[in-house]
N, C-alpha and C. Protein backbone atom coordinates (compact mmCIF):
# COMPACT_ATOMS: atom_id res chain seq x y z
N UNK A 1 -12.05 -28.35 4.08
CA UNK A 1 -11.47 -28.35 2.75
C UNK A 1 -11.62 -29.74 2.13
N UNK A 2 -12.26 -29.88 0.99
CA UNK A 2 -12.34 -30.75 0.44
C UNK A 2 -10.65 -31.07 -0.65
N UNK A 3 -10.62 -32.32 -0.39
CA UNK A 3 -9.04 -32.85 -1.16
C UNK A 3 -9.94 -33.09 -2.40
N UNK A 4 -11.04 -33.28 -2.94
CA UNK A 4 -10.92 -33.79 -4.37
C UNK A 4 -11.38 -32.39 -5.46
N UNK A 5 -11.29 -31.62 -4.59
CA UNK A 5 -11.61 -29.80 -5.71
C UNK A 5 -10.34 -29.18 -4.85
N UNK A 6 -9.24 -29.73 -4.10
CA UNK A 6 -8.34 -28.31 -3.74
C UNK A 6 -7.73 -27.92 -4.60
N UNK A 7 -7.68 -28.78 -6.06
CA UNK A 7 -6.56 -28.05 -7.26
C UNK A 7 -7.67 -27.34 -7.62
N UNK A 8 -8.79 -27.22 -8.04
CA UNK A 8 -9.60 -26.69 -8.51
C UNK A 8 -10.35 -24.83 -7.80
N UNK A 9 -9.63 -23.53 -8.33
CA UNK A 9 -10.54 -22.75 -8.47
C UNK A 9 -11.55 -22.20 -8.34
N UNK A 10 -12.25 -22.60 -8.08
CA UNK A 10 -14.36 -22.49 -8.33
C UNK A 10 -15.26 -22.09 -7.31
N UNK A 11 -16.19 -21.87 -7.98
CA UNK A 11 -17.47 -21.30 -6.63
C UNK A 11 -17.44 -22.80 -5.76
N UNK A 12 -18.11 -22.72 -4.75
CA UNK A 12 -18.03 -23.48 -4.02
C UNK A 12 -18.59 -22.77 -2.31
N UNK A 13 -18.65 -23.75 -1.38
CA UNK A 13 -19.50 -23.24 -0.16
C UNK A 13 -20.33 -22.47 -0.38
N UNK A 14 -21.21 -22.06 -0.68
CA UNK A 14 -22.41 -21.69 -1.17
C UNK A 14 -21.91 -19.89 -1.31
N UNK A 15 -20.53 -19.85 -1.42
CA UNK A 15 -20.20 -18.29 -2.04
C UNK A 15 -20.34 -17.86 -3.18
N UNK A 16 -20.33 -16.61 -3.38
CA UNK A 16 -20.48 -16.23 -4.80
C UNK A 16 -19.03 -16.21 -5.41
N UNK A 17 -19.21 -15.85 -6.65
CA UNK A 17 -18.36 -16.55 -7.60
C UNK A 17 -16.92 -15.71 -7.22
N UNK A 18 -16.63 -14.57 -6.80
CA UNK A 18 -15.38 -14.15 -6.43
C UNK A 18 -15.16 -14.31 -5.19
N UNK A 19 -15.96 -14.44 -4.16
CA UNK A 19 -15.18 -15.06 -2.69
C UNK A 19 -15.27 -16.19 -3.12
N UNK A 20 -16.00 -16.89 -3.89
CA UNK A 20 -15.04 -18.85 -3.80
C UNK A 20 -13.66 -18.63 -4.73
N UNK A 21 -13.53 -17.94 -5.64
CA UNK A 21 -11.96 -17.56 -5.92
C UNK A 21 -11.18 -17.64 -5.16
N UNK A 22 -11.73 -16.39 -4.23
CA UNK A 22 -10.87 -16.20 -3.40
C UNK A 22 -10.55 -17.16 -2.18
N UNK A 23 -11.45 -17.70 -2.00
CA UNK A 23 -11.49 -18.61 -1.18
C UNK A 23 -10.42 -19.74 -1.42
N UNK A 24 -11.01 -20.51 -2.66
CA UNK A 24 -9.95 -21.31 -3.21
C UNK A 24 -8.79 -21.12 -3.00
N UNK A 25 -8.15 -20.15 -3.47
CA UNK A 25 -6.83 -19.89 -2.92
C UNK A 25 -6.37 -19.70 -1.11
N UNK A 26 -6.92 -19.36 -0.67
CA UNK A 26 -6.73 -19.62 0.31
C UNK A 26 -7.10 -20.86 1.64
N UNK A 27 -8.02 -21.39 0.81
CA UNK A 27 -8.32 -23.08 1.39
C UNK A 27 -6.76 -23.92 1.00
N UNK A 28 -6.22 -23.36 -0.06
CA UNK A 28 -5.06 -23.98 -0.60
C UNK A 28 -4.05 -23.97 0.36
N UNK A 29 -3.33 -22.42 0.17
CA UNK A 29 -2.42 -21.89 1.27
C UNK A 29 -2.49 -22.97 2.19
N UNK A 30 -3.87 -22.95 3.24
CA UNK A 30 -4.25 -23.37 4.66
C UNK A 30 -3.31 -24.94 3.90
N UNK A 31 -3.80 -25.66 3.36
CA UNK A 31 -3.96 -26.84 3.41
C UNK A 31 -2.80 -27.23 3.33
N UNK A 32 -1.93 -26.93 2.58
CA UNK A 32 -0.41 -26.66 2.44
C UNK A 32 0.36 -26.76 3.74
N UNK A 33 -0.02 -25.48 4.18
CA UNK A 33 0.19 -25.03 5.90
C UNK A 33 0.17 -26.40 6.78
N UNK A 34 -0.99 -26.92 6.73
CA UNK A 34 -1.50 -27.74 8.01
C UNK A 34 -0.64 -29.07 7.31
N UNK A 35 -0.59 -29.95 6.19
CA UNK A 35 0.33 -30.37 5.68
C UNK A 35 1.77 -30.94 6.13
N UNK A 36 2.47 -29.17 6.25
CA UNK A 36 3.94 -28.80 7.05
C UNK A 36 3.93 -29.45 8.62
N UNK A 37 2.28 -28.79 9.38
CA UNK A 37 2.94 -28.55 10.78
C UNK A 37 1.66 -29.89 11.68
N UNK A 38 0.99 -30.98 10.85
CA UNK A 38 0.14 -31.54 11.33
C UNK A 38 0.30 -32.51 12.57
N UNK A 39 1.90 -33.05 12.08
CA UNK A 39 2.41 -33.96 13.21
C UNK A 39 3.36 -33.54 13.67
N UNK A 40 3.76 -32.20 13.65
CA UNK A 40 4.95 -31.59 14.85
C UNK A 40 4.50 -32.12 16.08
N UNK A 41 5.53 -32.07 16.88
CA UNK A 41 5.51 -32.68 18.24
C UNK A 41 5.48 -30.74 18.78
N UNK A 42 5.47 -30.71 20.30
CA UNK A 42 5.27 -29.93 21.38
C UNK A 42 6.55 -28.74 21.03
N UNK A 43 7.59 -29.66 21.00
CA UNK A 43 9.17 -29.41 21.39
C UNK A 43 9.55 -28.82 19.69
N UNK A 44 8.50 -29.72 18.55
CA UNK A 44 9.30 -28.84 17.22
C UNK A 44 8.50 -28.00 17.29
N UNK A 45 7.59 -27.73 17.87
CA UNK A 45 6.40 -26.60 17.56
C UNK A 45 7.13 -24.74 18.11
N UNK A 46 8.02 -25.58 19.21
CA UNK A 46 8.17 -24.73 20.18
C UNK A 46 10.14 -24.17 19.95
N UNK A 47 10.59 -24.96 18.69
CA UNK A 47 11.82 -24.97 18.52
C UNK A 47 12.38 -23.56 18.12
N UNK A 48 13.30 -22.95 18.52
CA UNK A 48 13.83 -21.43 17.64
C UNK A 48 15.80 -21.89 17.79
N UNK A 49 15.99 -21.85 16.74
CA UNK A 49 17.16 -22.02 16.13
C UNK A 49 18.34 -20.65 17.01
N UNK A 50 17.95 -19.48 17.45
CA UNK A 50 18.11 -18.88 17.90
C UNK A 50 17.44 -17.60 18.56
N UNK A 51 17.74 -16.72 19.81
CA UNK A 51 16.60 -16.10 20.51
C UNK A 51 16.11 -15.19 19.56
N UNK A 52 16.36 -14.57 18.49
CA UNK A 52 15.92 -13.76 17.68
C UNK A 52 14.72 -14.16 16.60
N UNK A 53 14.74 -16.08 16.57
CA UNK A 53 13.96 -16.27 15.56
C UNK A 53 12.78 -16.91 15.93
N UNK A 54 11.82 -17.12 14.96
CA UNK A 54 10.40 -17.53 15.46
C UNK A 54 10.23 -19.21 15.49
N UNK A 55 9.48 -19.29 16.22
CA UNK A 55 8.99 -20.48 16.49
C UNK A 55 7.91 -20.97 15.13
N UNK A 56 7.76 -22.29 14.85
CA UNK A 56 6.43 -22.85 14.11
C UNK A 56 5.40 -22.06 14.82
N UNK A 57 5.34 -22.85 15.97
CA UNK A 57 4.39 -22.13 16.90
C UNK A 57 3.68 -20.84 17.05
N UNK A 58 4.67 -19.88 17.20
CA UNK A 58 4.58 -18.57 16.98
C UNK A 58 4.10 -18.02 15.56
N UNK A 59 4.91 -18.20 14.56
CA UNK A 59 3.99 -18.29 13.05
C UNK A 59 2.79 -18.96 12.51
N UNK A 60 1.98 -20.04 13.45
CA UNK A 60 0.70 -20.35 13.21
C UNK A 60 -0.02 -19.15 13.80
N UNK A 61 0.67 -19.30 15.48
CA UNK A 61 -0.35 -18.48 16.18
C UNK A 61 -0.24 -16.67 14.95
N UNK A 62 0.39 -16.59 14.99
CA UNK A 62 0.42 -15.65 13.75
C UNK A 62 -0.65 -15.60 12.78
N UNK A 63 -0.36 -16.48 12.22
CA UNK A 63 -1.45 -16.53 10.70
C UNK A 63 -3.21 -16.09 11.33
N UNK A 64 -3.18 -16.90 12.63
CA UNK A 64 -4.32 -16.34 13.23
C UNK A 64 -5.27 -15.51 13.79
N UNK A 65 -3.71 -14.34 14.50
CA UNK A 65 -4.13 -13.12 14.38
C UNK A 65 -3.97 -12.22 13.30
N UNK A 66 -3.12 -11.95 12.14
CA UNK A 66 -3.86 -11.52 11.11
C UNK A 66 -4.93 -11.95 10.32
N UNK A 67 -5.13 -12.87 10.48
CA UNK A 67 -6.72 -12.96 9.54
C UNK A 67 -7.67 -12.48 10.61
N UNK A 68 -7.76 -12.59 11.90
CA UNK A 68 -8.62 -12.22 12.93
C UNK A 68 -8.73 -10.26 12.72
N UNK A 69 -7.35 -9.86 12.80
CA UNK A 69 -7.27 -8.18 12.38
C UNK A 69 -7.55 -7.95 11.13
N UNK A 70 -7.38 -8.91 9.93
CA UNK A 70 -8.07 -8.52 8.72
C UNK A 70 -9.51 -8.60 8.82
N UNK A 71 -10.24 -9.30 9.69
CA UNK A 71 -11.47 -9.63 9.46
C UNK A 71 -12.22 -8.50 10.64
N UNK A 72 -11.39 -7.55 11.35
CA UNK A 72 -11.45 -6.37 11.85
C UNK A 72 -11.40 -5.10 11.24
N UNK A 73 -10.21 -5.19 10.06
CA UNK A 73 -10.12 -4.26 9.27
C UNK A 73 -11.13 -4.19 8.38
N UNK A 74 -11.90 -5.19 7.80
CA UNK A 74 -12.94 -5.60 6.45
C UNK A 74 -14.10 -5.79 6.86
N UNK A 75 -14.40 -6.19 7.53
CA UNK A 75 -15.80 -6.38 8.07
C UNK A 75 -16.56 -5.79 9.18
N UNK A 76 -15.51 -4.96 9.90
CA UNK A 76 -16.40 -4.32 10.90
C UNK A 76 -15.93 -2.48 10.51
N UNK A 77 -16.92 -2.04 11.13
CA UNK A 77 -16.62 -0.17 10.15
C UNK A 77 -16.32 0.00 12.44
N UNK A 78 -14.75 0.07 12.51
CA UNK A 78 -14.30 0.32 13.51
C UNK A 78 -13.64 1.64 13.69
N UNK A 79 -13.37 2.44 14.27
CA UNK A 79 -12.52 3.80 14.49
C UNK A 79 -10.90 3.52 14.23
N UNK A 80 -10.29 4.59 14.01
CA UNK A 80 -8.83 3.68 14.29
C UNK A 80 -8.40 3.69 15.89
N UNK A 81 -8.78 3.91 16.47
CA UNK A 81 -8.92 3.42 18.20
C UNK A 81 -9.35 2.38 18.43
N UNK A 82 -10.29 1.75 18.09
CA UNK A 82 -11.17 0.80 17.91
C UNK A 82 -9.85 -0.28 17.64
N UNK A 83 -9.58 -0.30 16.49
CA UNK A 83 -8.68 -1.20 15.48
C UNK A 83 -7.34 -1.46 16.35
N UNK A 84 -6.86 -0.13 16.92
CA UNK A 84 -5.64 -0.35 18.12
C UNK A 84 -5.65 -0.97 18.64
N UNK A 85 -7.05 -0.88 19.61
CA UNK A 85 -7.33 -1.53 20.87
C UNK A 85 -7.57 -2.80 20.85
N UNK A 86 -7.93 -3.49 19.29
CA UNK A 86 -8.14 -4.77 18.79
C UNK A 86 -6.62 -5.27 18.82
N UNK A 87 -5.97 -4.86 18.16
CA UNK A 87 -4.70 -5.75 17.46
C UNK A 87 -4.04 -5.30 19.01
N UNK A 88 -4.15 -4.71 20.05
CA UNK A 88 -3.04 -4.81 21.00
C UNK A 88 -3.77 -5.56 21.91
N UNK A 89 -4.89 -6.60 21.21
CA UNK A 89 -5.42 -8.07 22.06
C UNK A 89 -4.63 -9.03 21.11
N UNK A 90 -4.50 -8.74 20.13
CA UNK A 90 -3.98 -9.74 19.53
C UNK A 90 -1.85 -10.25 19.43
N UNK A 91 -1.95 -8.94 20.74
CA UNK A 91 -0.16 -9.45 20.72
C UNK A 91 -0.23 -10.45 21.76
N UNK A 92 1.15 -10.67 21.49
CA UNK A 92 2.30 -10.66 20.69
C UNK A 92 1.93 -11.64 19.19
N UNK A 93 0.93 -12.15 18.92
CA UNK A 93 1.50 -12.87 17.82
C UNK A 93 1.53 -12.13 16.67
N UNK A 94 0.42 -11.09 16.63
CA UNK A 94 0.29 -10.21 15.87
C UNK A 94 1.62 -9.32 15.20
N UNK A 95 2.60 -9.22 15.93
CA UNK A 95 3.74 -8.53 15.38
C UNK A 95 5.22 -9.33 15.61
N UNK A 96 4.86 -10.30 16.75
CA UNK A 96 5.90 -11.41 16.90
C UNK A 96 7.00 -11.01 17.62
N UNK A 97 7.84 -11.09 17.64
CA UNK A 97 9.24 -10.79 18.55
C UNK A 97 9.49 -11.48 19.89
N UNK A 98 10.40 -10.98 20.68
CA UNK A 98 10.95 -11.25 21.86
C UNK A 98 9.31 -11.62 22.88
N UNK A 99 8.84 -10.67 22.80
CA UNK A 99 7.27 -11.24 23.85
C UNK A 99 6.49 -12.38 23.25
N UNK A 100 6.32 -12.29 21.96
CA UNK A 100 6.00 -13.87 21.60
C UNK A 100 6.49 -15.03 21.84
N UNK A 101 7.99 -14.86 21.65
CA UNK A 101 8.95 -16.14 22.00
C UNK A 101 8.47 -16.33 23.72
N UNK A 102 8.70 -15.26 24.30
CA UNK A 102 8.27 -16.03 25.69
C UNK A 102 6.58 -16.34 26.03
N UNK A 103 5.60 -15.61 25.65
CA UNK A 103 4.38 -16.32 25.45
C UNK A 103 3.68 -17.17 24.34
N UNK A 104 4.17 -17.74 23.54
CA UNK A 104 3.61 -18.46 22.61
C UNK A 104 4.51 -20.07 22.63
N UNK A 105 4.18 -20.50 23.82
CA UNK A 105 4.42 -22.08 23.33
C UNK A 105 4.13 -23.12 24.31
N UNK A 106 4.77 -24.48 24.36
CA UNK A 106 3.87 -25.17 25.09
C UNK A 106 2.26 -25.69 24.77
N UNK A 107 2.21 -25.57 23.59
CA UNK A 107 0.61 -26.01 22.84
C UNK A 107 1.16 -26.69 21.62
N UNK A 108 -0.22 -27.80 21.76
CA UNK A 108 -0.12 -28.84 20.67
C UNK A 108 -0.18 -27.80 19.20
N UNK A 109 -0.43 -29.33 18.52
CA UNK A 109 -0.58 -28.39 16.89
C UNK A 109 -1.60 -28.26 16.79
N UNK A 110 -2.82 -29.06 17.59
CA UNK A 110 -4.30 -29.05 17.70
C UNK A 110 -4.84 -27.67 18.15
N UNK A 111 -4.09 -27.48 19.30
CA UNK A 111 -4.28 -26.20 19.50
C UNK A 111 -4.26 -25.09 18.42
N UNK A 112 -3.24 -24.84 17.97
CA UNK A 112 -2.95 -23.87 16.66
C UNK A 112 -3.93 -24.11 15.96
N UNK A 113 -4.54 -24.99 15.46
CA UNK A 113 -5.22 -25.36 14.03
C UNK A 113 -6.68 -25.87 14.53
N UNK A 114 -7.21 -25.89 15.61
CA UNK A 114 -8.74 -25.33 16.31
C UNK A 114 -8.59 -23.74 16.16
N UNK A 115 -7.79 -23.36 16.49
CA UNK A 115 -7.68 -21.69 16.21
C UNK A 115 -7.49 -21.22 15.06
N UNK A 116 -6.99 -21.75 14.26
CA UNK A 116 -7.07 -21.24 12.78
C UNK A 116 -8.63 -21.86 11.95
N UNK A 117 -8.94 -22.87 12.19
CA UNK A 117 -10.05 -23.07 12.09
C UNK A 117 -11.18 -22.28 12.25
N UNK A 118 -11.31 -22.08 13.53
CA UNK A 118 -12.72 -21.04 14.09
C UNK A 118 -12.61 -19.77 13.27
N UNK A 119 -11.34 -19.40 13.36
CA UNK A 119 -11.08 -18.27 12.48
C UNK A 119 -11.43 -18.48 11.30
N UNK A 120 -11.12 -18.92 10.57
CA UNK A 120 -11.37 -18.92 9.09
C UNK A 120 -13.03 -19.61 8.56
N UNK A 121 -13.82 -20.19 10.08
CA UNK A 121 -15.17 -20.00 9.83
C UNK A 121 -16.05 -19.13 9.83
N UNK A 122 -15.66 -18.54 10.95
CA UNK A 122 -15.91 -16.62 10.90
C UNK A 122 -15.26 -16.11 9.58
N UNK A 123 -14.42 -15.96 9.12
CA UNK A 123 -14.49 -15.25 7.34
C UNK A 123 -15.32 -15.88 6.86
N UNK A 124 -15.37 -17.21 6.54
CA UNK A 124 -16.19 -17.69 5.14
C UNK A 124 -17.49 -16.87 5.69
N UNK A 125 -17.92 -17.06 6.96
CA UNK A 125 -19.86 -16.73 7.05
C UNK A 125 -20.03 -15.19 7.05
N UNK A 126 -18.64 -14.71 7.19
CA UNK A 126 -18.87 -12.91 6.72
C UNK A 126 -18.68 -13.26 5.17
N UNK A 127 -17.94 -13.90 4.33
CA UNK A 127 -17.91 -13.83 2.93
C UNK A 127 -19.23 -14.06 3.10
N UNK A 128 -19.52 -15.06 3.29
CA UNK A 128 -21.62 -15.50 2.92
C UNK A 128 -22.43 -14.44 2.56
N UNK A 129 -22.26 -13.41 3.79
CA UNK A 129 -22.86 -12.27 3.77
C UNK A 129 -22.85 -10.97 2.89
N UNK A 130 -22.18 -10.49 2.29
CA UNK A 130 -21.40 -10.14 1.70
C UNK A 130 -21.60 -10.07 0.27
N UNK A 131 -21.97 -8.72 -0.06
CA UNK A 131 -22.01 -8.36 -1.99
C UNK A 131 -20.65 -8.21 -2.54
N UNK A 132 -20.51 -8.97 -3.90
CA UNK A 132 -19.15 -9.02 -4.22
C UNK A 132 -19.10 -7.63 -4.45
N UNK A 133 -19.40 -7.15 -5.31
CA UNK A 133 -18.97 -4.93 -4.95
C UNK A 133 -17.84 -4.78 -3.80
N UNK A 134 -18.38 -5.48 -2.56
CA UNK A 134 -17.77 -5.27 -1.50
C UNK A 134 -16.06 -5.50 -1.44
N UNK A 135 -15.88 -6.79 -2.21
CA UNK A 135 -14.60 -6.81 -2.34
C UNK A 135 -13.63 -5.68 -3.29
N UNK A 136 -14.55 -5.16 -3.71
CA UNK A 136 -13.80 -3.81 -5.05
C UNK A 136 -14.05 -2.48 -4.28
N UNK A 137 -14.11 -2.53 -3.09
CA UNK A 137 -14.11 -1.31 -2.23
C UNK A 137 -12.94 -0.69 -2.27
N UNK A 138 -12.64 0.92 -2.41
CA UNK A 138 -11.01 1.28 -1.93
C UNK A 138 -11.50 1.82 -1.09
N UNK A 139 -9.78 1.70 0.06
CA UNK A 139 -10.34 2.83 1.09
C UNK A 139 -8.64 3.04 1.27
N UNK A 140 -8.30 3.77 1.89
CA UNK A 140 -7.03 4.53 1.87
C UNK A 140 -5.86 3.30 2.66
N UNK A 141 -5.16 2.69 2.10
CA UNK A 141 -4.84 1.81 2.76
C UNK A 141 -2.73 1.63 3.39
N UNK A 142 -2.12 1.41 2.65
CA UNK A 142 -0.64 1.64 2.87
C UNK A 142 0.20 2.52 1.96
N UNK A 143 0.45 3.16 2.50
CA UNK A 143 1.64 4.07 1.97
C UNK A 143 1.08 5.01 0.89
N UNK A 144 -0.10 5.21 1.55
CA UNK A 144 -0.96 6.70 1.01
C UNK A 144 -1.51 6.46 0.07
N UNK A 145 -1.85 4.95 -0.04
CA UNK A 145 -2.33 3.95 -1.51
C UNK A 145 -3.12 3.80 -1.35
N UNK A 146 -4.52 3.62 -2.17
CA UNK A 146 -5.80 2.66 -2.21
C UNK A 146 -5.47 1.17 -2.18
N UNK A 147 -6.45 0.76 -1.52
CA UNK A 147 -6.55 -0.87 -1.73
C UNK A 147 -7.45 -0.97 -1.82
N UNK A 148 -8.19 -2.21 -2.58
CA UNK A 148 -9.55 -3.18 -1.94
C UNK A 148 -9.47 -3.96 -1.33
N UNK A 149 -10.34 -4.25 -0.99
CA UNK A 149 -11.13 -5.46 0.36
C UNK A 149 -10.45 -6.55 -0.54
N UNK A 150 -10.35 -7.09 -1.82
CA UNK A 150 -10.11 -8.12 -2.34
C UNK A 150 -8.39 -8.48 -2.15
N UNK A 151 -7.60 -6.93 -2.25
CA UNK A 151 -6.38 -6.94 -2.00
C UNK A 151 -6.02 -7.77 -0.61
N UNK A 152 -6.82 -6.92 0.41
CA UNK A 152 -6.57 -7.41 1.41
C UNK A 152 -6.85 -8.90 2.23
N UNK A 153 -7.26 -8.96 1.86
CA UNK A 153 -7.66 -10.73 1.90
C UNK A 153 -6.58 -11.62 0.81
N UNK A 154 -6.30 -11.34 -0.35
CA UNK A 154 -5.35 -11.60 -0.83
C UNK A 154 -3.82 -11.67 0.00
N UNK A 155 -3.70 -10.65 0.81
CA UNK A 155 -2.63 -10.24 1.68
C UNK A 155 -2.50 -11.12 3.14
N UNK A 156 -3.88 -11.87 3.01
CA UNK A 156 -3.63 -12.38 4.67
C UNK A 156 -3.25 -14.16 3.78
N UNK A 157 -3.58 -14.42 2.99
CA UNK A 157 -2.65 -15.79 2.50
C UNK A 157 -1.49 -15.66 1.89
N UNK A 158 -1.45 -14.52 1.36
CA UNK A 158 0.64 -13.99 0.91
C UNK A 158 1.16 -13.78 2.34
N UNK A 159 0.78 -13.99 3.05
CA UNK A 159 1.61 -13.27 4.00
C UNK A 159 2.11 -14.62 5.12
N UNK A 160 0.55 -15.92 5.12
CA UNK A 160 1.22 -17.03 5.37
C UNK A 160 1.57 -17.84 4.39
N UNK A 161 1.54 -17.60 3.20
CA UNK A 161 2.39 -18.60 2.47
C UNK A 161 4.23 -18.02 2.32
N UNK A 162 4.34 -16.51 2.35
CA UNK A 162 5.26 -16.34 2.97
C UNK A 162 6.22 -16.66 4.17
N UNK A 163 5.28 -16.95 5.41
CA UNK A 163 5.75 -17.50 6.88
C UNK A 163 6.18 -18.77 6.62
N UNK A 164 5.35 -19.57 5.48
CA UNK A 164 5.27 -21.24 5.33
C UNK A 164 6.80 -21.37 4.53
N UNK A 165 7.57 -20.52 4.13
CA UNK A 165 9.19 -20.46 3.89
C UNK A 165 9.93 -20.79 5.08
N UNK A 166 9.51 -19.87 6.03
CA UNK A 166 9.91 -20.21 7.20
C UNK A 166 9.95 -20.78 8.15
N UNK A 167 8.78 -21.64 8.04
CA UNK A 167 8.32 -23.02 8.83
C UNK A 167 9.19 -24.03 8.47
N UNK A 168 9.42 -23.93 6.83
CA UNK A 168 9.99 -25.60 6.10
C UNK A 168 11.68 -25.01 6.55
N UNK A 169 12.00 -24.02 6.69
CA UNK A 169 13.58 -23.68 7.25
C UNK A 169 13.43 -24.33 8.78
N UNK A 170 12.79 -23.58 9.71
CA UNK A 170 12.63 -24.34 11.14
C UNK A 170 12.43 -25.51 10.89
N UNK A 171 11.87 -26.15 10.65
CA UNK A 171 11.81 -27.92 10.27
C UNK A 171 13.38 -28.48 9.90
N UNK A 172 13.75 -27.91 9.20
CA UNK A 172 15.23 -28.24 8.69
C UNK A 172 15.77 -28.09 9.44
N UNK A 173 16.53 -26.91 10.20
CA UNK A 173 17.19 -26.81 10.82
C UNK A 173 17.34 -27.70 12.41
N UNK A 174 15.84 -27.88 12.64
CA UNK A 174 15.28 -28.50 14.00
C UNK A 174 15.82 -29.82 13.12
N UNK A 175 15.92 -30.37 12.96
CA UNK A 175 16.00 -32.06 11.86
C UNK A 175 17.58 -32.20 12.33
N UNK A 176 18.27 -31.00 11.30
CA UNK A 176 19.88 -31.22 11.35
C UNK A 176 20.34 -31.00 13.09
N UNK A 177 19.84 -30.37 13.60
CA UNK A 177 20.65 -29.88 14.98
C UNK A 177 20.05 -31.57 15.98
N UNK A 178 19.39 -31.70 15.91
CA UNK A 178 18.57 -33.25 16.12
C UNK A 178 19.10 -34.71 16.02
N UNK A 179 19.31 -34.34 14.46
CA UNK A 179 19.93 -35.66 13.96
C UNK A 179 21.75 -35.83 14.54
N UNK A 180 22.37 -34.18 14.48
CA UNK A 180 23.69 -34.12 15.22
C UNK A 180 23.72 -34.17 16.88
N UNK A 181 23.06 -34.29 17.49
CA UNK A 181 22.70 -34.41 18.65
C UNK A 181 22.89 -36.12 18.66
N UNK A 182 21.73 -36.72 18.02
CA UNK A 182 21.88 -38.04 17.90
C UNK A 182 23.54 -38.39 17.78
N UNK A 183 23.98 -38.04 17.28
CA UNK A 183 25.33 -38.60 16.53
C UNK A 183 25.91 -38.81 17.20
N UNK A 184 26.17 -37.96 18.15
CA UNK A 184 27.38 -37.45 18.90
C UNK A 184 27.18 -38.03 20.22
């Protein structure tokens, strides 16, 4: 990601003019993201305020397997067996809960963000490929609704700029329980 076009919109990486849209916005999201969680330590990465809630940690590793299952859902013509058998490689982060909290931690932030990385180089070089048409595809998608391919890709950066609410709460909370620790 370039810092002197991230306010900027525009074609760019040698995409066509609606995946660098789209892109744009989501080079943004990322950058935002990495921003929040670049110099967490081990211990904030790995912090949950209580057993019910998620880790930083757990919500990167997150962001990673949905764009990995979106880029399953969009780019490969899979069965829905196929697609199962994918996303039940991609738990626990994929749906998160109680089995995530106990397998997802103990890794740097490097870790997380080499993995969000690779990932999101694999999209851009399937965008590469790729006739914009493709993004105006419907195919039968939630709640007996059409979507396009454009929706859905739209949906995998709403969904971590959504999580990124919940990162800047874990940060807070990890800060105050920290700083009262100190005190006392």
């Amino acid at each position: 990601m370039e810092m002197n076009s991230m306010f900027l919109i525009k074609e760019k990486n040698g995409l066509k003019k609606d995946f660098s849209l789209l892109l744009s916005m989501m080079d943004y999201a990322r950058f935002i993201t990495i921003q929040e969680v670049e110099k967490l330590t081990v211990e904030m990465l790995d912090y949950r305020c209580h057993d019910e809630a998620n880790s930083i940690g757990m919500l990167l590793a997150h962001f990673d397997a949905v764009e990995r299952i979106y880029q399953a859902l969009t780019f490969e013509e899979l069965t829905d067996d196929e697609v199962e058998a994918y996303a039940m490689k991609l738990e626990p982060a994929l749906s998160l809960g109680k089995k995530a909290a106990e397998d997802i931690k103990e890794n740097s932030v490097e870790y997380y963000l080499e993995n969000l990385q690779r990932t999101r180089k694999k999209t851009i070089e399937q965008f590469k490929n790729l006739d914009e048409a493709w993004l105006y595809e419907e195919t039968e998608w939630w709640y007996g609704q059409k979507g396009n391919n454009f929706f859905k890709w739209f949906h995998v950066f709403e969904d971590e700029i959504n999580h990124r609410g919940q990162i800047r709460m874990i940060k807070k909370l990890y800060s105050k329980e920290n700083q009262e620790a100190t005190v006392e």
